[in-house]
C-alpha atoms as a PDB file:
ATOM      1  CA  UNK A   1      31.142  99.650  24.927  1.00  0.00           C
ATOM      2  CA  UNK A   2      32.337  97.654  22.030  1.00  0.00           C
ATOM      3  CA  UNK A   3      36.330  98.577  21.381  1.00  0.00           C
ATOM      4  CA  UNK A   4      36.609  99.655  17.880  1.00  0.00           C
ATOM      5  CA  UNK A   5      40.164  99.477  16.026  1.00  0.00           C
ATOM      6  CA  UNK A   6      41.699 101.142  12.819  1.00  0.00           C
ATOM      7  CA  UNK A   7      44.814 100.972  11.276  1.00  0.00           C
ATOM      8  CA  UNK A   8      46.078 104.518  10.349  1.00  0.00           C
ATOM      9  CA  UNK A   9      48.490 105.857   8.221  1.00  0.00           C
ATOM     10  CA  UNK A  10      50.089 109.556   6.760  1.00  0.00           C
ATOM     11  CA  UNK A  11      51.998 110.688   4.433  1.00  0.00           C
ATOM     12  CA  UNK A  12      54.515 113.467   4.473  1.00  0.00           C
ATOM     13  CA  UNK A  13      55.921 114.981   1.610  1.00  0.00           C
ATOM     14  CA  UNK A  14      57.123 118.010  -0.249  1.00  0.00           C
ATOM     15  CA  UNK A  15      55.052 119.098  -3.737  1.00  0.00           C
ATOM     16  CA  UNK A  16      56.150 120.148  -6.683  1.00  0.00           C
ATOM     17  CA  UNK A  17      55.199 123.982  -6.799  1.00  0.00           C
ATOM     18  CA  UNK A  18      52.524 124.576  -9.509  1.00  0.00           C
ATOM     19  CA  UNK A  19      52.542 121.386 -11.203  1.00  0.00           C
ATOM     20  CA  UNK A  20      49.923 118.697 -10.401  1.00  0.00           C
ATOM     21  CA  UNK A  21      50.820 115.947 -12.717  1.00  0.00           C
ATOM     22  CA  UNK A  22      54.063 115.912 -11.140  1.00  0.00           C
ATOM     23  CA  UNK A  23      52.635 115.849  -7.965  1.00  0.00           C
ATOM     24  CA  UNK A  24      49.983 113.330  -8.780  1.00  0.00           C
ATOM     25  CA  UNK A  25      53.103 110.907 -10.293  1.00  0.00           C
ATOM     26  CA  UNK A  26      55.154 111.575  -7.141  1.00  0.00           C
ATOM     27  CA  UNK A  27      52.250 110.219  -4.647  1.00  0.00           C
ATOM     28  CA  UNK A  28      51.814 107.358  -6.337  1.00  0.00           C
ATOM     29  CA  UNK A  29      55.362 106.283  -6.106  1.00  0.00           C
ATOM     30  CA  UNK A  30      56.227 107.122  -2.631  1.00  0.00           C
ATOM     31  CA  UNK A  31      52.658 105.088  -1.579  1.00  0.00           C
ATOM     32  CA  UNK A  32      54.657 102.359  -3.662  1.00  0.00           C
ATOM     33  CA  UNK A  33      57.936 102.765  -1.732  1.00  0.00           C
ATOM     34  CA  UNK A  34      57.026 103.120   1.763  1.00  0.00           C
ATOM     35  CA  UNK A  35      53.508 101.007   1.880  1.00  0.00           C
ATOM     36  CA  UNK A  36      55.829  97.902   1.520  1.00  0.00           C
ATOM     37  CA  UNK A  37      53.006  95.495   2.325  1.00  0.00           C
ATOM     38  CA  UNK A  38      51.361  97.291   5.409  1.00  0.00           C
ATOM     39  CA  UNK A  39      47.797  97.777   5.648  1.00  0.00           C
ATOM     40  CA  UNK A  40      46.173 100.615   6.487  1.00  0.00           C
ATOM     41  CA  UNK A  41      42.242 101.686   6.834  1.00  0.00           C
ATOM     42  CA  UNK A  42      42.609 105.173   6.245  1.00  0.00           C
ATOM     43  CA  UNK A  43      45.719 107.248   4.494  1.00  0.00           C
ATOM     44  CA  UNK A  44      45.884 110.759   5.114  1.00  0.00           C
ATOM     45  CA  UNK A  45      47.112 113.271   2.658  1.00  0.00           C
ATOM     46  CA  UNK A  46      49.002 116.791   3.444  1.00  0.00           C
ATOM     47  CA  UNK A  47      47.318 120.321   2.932  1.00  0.00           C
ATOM     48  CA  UNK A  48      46.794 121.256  -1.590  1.00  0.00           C
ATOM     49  CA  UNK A  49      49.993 118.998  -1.885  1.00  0.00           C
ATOM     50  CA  UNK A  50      48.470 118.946  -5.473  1.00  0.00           C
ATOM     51  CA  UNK A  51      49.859 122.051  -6.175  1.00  0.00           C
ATOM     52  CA  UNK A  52      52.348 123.112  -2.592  1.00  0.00           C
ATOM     53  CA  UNK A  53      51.999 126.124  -0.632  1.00  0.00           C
ATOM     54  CA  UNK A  54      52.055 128.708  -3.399  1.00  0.00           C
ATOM     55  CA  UNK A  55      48.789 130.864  -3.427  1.00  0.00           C
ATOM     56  CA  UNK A  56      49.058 132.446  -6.648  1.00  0.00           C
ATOM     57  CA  UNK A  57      49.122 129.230  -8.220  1.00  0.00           C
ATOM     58  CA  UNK A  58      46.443 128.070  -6.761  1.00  0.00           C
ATOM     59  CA  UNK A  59      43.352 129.281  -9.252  1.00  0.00           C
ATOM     60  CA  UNK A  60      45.532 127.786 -12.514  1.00  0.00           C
ATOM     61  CA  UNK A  61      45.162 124.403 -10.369  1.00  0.00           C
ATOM     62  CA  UNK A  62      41.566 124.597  -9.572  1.00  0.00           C
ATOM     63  CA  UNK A  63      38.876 121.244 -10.573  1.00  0.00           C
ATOM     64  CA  UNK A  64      35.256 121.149 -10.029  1.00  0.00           C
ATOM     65  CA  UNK A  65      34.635 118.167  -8.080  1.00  0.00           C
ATOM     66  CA  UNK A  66      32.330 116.407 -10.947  1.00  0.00           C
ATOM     67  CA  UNK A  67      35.468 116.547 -12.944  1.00  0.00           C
ATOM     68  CA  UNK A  68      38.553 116.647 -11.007  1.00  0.00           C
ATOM     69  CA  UNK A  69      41.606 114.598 -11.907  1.00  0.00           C
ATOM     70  CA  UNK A  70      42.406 114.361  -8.603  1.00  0.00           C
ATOM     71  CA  UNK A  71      39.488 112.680  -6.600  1.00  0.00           C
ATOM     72  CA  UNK A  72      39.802 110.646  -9.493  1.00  0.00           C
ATOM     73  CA  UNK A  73      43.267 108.810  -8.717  1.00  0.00           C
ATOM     74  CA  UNK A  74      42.269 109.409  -4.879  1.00  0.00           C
ATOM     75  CA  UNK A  75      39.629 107.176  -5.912  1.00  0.00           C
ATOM     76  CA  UNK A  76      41.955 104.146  -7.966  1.00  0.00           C
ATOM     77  CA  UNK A  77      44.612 104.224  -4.796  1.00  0.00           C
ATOM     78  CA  UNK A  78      41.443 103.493  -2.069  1.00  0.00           C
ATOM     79  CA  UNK A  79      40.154 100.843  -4.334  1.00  0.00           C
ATOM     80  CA  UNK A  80      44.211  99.518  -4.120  1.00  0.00           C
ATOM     81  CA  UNK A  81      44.250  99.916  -0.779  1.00  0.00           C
ATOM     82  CA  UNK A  82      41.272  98.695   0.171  1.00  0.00           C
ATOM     83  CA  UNK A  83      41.355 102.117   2.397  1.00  0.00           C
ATOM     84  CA  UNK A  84      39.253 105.179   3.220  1.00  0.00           C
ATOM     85  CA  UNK A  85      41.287 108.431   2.445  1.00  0.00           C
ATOM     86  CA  UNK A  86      41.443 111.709   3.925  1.00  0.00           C
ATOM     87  CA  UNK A  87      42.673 113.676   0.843  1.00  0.00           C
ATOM     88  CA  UNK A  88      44.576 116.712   2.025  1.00  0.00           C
ATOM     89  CA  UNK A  89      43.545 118.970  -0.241  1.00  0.00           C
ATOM     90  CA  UNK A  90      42.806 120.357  -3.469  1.00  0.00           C
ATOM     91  CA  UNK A  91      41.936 123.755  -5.035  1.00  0.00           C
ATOM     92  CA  UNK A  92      38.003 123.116  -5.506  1.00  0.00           C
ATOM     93  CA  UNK A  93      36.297 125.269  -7.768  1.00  0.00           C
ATOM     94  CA  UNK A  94      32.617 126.166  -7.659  1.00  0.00           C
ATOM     95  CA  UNK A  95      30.773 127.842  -9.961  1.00  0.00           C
ATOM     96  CA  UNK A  96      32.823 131.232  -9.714  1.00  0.00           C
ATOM     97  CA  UNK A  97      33.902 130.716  -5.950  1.00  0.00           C
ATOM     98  CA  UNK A  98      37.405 128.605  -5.161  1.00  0.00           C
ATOM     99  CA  UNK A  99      38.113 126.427  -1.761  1.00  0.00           C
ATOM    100  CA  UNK A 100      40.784 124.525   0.046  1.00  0.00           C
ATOM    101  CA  UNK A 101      39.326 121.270  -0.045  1.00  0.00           C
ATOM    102  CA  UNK A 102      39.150 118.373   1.530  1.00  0.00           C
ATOM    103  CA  UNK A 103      37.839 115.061  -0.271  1.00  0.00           C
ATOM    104  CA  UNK A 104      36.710 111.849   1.562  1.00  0.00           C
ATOM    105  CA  UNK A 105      36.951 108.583  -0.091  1.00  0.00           C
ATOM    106  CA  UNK A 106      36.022 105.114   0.773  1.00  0.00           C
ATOM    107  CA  UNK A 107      37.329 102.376   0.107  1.00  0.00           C
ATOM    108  CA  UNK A 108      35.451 101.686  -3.004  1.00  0.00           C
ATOM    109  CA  UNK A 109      36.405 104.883  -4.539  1.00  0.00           C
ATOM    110  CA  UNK A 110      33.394 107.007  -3.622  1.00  0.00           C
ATOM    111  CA  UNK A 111      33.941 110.348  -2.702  1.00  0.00           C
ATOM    112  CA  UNK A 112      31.456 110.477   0.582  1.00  0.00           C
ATOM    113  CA  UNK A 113      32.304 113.526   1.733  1.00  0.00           C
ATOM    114  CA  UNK A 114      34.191 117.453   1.549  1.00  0.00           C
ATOM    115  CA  UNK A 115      35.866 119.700   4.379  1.00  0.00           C
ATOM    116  CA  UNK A 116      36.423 123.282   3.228  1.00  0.00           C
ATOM    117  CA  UNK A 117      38.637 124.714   5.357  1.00  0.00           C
ATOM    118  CA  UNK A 118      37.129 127.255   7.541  1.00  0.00           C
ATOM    119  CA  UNK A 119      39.812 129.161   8.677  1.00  0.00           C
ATOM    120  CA  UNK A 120      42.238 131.043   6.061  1.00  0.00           C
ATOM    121  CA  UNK A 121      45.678 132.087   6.905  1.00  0.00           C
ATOM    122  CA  UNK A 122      46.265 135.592   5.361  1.00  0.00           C
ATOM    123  CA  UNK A 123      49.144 137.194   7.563  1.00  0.00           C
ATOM    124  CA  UNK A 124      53.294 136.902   7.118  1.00  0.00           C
ATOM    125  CA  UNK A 125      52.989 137.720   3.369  1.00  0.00           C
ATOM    126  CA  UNK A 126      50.822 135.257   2.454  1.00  0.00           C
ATOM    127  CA  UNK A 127      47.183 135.867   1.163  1.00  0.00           C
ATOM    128  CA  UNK A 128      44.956 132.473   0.932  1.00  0.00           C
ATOM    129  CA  UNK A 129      41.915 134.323   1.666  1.00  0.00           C
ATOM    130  CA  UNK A 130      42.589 136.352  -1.728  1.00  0.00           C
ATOM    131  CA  UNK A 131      42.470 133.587  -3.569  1.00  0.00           C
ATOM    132  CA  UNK A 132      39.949 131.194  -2.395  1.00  0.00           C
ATOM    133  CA  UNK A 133      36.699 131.316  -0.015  1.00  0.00           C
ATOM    134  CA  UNK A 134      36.586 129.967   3.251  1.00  0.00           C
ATOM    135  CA  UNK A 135      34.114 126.610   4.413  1.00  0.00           C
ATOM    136  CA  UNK A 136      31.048 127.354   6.395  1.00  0.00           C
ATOM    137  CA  UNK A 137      30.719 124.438   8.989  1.00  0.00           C
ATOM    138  CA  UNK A 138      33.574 121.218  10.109  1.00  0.00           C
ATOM    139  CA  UNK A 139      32.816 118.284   8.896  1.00  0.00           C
ATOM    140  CA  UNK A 140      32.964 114.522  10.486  1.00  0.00           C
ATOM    141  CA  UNK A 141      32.957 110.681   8.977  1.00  0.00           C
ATOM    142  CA  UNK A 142      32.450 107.995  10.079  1.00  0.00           C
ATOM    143  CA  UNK A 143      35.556 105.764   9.344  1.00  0.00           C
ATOM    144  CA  UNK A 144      34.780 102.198  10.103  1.00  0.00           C
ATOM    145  CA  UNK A 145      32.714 103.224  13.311  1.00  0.00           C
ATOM    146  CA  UNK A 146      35.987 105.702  14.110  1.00  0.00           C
ATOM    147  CA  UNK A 147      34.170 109.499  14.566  1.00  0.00           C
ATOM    148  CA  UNK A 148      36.618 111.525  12.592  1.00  0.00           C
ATOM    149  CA  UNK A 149      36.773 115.289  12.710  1.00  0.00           C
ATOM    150  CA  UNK A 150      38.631 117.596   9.686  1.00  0.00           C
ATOM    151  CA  UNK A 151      40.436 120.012   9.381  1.00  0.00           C
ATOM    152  CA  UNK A 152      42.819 122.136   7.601  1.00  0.00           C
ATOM    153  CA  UNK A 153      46.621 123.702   8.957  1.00  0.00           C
ATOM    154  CA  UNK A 154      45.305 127.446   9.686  1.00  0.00           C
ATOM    155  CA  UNK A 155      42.804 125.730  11.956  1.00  0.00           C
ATOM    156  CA  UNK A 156      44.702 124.755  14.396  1.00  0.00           C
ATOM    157  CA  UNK A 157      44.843 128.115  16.066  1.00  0.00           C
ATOM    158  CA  UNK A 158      40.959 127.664  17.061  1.00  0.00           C
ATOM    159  CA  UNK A 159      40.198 125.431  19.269  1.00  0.00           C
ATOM    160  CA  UNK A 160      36.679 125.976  19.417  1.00  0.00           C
ATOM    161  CA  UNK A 161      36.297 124.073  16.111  1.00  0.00           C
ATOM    162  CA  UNK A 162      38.278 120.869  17.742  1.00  0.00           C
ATOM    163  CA  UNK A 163      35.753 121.192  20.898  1.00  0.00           C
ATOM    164  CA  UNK A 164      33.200 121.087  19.379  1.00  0.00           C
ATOM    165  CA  UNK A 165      34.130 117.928  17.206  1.00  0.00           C
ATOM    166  CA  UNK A 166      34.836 116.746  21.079  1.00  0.00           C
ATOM    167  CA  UNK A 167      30.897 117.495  21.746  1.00  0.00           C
ATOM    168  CA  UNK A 168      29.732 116.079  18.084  1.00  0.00           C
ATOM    169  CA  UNK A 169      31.518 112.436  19.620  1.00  0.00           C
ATOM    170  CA  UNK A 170      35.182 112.984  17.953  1.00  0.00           C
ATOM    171  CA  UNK A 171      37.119 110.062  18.345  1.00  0.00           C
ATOM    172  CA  UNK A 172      39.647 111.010  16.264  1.00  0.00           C
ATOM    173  CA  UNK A 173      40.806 114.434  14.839  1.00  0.00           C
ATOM    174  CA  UNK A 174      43.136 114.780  11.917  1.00  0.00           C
ATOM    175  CA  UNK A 175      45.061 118.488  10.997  1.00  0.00           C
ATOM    176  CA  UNK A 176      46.729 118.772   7.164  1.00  0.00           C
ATOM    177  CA  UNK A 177      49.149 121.494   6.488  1.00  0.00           C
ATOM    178  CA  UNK A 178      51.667 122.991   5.072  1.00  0.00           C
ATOM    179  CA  UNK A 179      53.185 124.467   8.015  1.00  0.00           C
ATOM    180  CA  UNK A 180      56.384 126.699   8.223  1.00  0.00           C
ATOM    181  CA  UNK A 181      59.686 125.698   9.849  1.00  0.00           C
ATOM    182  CA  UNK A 182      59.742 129.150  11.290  1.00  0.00           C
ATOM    183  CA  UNK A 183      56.930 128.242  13.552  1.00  0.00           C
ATOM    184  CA  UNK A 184      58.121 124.970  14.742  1.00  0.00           C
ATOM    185  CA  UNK A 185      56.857 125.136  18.268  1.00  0.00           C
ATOM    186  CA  UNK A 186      53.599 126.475  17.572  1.00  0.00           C
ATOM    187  CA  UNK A 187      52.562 123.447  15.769  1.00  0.00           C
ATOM    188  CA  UNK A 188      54.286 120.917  18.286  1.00  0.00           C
ATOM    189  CA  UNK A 189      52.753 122.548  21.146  1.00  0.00           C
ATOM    190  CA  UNK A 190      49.029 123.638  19.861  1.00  0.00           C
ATOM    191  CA  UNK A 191      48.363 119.733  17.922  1.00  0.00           C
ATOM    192  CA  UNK A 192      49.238 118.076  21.294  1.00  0.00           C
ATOM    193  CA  UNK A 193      46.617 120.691  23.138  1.00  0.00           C
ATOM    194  CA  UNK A 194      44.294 119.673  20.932  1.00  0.00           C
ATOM    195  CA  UNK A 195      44.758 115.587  21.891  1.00  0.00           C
ATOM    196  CA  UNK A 196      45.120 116.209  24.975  1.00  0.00           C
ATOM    197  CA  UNK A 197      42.135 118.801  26.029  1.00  0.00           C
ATOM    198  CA  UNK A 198      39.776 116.938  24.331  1.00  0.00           C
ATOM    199  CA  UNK A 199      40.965 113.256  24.614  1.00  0.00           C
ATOM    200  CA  UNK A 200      41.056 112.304  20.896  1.00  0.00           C
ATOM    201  CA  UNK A 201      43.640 110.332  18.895  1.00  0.00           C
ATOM    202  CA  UNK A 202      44.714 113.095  16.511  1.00  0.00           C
ATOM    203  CA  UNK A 203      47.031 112.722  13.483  1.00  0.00           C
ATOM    204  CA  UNK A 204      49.342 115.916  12.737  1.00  0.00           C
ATOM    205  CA  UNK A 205      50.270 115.929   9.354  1.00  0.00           C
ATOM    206  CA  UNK A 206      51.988 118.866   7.279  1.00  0.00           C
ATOM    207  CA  UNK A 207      54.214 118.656   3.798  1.00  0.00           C
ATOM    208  CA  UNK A 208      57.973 118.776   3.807  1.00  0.00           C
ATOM    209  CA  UNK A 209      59.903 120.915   1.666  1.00  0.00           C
ATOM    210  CA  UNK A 210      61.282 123.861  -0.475  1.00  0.00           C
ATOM    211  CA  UNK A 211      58.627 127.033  -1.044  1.00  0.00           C
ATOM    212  CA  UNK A 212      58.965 129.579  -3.666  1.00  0.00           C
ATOM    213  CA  UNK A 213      60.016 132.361  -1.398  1.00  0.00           C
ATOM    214  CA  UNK A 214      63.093 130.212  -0.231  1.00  0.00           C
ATOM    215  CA  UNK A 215      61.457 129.624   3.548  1.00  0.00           C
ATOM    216  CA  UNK A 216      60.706 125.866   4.102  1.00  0.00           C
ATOM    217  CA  UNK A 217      57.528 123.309   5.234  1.00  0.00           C
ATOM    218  CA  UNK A 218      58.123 122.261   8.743  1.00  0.00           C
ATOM    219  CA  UNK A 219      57.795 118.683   7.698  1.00  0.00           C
ATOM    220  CA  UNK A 220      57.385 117.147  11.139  1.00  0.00           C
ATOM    221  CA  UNK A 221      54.238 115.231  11.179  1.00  0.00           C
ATOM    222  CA  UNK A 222      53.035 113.178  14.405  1.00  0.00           C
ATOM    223  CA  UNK A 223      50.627 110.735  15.374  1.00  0.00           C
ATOM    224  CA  UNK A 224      49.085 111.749  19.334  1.00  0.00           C
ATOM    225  CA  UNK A 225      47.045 109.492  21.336  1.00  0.00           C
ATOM    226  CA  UNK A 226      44.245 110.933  24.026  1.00  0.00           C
ATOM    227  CA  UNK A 227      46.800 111.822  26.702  1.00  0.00           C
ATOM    228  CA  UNK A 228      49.262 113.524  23.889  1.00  0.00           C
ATOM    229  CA  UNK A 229      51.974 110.718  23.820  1.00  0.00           C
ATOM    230  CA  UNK A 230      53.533 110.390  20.094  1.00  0.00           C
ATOM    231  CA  UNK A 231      52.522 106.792  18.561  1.00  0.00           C
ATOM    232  CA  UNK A 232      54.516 107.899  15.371  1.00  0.00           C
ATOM    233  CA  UNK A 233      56.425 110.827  13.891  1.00  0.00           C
ATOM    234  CA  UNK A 234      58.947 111.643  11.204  1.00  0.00           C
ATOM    235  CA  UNK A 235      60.656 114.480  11.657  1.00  0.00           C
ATOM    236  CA  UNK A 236      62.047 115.522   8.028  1.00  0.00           C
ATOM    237  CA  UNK A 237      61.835 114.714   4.431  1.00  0.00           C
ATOM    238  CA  UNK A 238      59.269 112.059   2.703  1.00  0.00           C
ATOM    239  CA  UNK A 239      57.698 109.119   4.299  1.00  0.00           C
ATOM    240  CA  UNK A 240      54.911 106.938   6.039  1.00  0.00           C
ATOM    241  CA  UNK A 241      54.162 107.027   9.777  1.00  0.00           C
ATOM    242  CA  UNK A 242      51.876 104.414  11.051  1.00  0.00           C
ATOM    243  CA  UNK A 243      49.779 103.931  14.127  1.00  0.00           C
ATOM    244  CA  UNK A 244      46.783 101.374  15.180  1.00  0.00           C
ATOM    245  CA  UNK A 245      44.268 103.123  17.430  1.00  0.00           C
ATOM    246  CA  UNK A 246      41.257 102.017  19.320  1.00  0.00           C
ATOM    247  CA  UNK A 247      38.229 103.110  21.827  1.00  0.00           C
ATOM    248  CA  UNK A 248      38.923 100.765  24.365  1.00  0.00           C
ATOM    249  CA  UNK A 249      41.771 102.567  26.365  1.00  0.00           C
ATOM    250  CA  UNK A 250      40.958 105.885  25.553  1.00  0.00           C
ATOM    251  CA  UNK A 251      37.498 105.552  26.848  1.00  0.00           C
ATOM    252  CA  UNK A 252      38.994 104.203  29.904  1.00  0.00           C
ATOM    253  CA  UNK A 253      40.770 107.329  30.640  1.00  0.00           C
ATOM    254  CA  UNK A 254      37.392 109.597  29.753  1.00  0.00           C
ATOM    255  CA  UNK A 255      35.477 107.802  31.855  1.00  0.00           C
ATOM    256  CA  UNK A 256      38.139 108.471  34.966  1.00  0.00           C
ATOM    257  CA  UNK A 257      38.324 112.116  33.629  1.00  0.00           C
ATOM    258  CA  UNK A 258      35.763 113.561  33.256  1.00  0.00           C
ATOM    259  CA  UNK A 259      36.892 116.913  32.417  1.00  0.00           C
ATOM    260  CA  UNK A 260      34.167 118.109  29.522  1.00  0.00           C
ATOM    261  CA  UNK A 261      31.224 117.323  32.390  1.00  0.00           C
ATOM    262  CA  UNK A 262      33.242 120.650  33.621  1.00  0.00           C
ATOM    263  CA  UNK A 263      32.405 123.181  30.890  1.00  0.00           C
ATOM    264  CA  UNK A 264      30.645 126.216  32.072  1.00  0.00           C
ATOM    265  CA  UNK A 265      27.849 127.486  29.981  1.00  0.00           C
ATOM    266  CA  UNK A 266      29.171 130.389  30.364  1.00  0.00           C
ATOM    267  CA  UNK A 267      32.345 132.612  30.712  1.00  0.00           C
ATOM    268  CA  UNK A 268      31.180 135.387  31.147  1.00  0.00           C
ATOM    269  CA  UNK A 269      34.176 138.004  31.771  1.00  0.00           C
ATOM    270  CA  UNK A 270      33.954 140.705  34.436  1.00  0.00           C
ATOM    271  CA  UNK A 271      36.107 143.333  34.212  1.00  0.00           C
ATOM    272  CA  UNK A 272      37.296 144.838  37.151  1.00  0.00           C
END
């Protein structure tokens, strides 16, 4: 099988609560800082870092896709960057119905695809699923040959959605978030499960930061490979991490473990 090789990159960083010009000025000058030269073929974005992990901002911040500000400078920095971007995500609106969305963009600015986030995190105090409508289906692209599955923060708690990316042909899986510090170990320990139980490259990336309510964004986002060793990580604050990937080694170690030829059809429980 031919060994297929992409040049990855993600960006942490803490939004500006409620105000997406702000936000759309401060990604454009951190991708200026911390790009310094290095190519990338895609750049993935954090979790509505358009507007930060407020919910009851999120309607005032809402675009329909045929007019949103925001797909359209997603669309000017992968023409720049000769990249394909995984957006984070944006407050979509549609007709009278509101999503956490994600946009796809190639590298010639076209927006070829949209992940809605399927799974909304209403528990702790906060209340997404009051304020916007959760995706029916995941979504994967096709990123220079690289399978590529979606999806948003709150999803990482299913893994039923990552296996079956793993059965669709997932190469690579890729989380966005705006996870809490106070659940530090959750996220470390459930975005490696996911590399490693379904040997995929998976990118880990959540927003840094201040919230309204005084808590903070974890802001430590990670890079995995297939057998859940980090290829990149920052652990605080704003910044780039890096990592080339490719098929080659990774379907090496499928092909010697074979663990998904495993899978029951079914698990049936008997209770005793």
């Amino acid at each position: 099988m031919e060994n297929i090789q992409i040049k990855t990159a993600a960006l942490q960083f803490e939004s500006v609560i409620g105000n997406v010009e702000a936000n759309h000025k401060k990604l454009l000058g951190l991708l200026d800082k911390n790009v310094k030269g290095r190519s990338f073929d895609l750049l993935v974005l954090p979790e509505v870092w358009t507007v930060g992990w407020e919910c009851s901002k999120f309607i005032n911040s809402a675009e329909e896709v045929s007019n949103s500000r925001t797909i359209n400078l997603l669309s000017d920095i992968a023409k720049k960057y000769s990249s394909y971007i995984l957006g984070g995500s944006f407050i979509e609106k549609d007709g009278t119905h509101y999503y956490n969305t994600c946009p796809v963009i190639s590298p010639e600015g076209k927006l070829i695809a949209k992940y809605r986030k399927n799974h909304l995190f209403s528990y702790y105090g906060c209340n997404e699923g009051s304020y916007v409508s959760s995706g029916e289906n995941p979504v994967m692209v096709n990123i220079k040959c690289f399978k590529t599955g979606i999806t948003i923060c709150y999803d990482i708690r299913f893994p039923e959605i990552y296996r079956a990316y793993r059965k669709a042909g997932a190469d690579l899986i890729v989380n966005m978030a705006a996870w809490p510090l106070g659940r530090k170990q959750h996220w470390l320990a459930l975005t490696r499960a996911r590399a490693v139980e379904n040997q995929v490259f998976f990118i880990a990336l959540t927003q840094s930061g201040l919230l309204a309510d005084g808590s903070y964004n974890l802001g430590h986002s990670l890079i995995y490979d297939y057998n859940g060793d980090i290829l990149d990580e920052i652990t605080d604050g704003d910044g780039l991490i890096f990592a080339n990937i490719s098929t080659e080694k990774m379907y090496e170690f499928r092909n010697k473990c074979t663990v998904l030829n495993d899978i029951h059809k079914n698990y049936e429980v008997k209770v005793c």
